[in-house]
Protein backbone atom coordinates (compact mmCIF):
# COMPACT_ATOMS: atom_id res chain seq x y z
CA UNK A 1 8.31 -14.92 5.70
CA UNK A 2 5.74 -12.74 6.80
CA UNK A 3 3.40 -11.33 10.12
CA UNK A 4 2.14 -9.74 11.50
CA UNK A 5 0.71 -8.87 15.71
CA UNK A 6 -2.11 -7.02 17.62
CA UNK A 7 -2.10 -6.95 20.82
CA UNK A 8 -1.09 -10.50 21.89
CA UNK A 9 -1.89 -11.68 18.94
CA UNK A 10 0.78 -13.04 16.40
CA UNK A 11 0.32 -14.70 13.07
CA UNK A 12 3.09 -15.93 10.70
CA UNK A 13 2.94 -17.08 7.80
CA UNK A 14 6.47 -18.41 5.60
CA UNK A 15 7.27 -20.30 2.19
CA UNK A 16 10.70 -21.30 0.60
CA UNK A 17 11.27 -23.25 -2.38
CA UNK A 18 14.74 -25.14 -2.89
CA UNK A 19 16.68 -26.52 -6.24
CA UNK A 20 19.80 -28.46 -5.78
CA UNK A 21 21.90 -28.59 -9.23
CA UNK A 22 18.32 -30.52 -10.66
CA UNK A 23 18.63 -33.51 -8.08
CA UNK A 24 15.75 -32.13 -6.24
CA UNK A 25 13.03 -29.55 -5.72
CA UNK A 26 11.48 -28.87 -2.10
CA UNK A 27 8.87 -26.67 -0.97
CA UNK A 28 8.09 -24.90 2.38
CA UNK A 29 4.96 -23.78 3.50
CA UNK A 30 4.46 -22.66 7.40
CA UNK A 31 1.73 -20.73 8.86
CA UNK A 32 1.95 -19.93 12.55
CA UNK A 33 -0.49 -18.21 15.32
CA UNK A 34 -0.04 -17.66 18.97
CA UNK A 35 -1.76 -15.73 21.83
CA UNK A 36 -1.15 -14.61 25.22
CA UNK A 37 -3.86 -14.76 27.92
CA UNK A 38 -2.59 -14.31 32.00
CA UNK A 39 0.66 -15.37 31.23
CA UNK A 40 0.12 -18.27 29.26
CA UNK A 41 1.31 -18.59 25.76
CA UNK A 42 -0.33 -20.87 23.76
CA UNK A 43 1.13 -21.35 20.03
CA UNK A 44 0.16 -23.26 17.05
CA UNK A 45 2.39 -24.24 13.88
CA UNK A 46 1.69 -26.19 10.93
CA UNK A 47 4.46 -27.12 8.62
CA UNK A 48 4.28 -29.18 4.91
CA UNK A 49 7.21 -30.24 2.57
CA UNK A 50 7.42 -31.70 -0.90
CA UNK A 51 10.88 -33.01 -1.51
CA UNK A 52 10.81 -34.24 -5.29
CA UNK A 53 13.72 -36.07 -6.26
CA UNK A 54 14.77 -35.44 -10.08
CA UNK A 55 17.66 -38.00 -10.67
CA UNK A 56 18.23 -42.11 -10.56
CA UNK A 57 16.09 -44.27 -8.74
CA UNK A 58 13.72 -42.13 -6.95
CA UNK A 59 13.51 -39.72 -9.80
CA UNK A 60 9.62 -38.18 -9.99
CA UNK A 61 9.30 -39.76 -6.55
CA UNK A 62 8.08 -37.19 -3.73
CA UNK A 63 8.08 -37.19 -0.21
CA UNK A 64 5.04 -35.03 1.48
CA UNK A 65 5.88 -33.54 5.05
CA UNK A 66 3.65 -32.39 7.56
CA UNK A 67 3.48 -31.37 10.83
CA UNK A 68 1.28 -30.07 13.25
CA UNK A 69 2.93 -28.38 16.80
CA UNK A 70 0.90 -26.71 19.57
CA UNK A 71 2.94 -25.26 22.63
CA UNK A 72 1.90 -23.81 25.89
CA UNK A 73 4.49 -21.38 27.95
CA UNK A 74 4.75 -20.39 31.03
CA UNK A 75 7.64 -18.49 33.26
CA UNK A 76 7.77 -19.18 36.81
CA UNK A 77 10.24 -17.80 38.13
CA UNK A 78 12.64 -17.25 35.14
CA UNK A 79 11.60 -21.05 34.56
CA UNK A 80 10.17 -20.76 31.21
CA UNK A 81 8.15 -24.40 31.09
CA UNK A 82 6.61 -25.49 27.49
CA UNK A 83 4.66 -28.67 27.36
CA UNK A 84 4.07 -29.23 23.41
CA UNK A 85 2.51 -32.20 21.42
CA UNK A 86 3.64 -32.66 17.62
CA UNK A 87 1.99 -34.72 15.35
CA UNK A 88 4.02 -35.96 12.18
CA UNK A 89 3.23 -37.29 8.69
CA UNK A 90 5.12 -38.36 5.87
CA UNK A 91 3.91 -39.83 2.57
CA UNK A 92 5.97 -41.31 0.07
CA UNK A 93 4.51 -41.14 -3.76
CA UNK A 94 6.33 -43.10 -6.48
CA UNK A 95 4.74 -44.32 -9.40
CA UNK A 96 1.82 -42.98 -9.28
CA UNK A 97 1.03 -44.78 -5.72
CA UNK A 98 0.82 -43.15 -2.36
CA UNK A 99 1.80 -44.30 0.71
CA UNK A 100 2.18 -43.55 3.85
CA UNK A 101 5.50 -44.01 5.59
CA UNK A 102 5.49 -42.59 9.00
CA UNK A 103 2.61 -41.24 11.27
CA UNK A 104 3.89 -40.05 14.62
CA UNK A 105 2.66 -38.12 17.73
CA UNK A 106 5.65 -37.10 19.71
CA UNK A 107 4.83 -35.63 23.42
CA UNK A 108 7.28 -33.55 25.02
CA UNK A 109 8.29 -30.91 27.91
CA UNK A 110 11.17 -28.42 27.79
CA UNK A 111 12.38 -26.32 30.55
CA UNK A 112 14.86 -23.00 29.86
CA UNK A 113 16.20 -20.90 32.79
CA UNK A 114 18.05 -17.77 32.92
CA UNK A 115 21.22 -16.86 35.01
């Protein structure tokens, strides 16, 4: 993983790659940003996946992830409040044929506090 900030600025970009005992290989790619204007955060993420199973059934099959998040924050208070929408995709390809298994937009609002 790797960033880097000026000001209030922030970009972020990571990658991982996985092997489990050659029943799968996965790979991570996220790239983040964010910025800070009058006490508002606002944040951006994107996030893909390629899970490719190597044994039985599913073996060659792949399953692409990706996700799209953008937050706001904002403290009132020491009531940190972050409204965020995520967007979700996942394709399945076996075969040689692509399809896609689950498109979702999820809408939610989180509230911390501090004592």
């Amino acid at each position: 993983m790797g960033g880097f900030s000026i000001q209030n600025n922030k970009l972020s970009v990571g990658y991982g790659y996985n092997s489990r005992n050659s029943v799968f290989t996965a790979d991570f790619l996220t790239v983040g940003a964010s910025t800070e204007y009058r006490g508002y955060r606002l944040s951006g993420k994107f996030e893909k996946g390629v899970h490719e199973s190597e044994q039985r059934t599913y073996a060659g099959s792949k399953a692409h992830r990706e996700a799209i998040h953008i937050y706001v924050n904002k403290t009132f208070w020491n009531l940190d409040l972050q409204p965020r929408v995520i967007f979700f995709k996942t394709e399945i390809e076996h075969e040689g044929v692509t399809k896609i298994r689950d498109k979702l937009t999820r809408i939610e609002l989180t509230a911390t506090t501090r004592f």
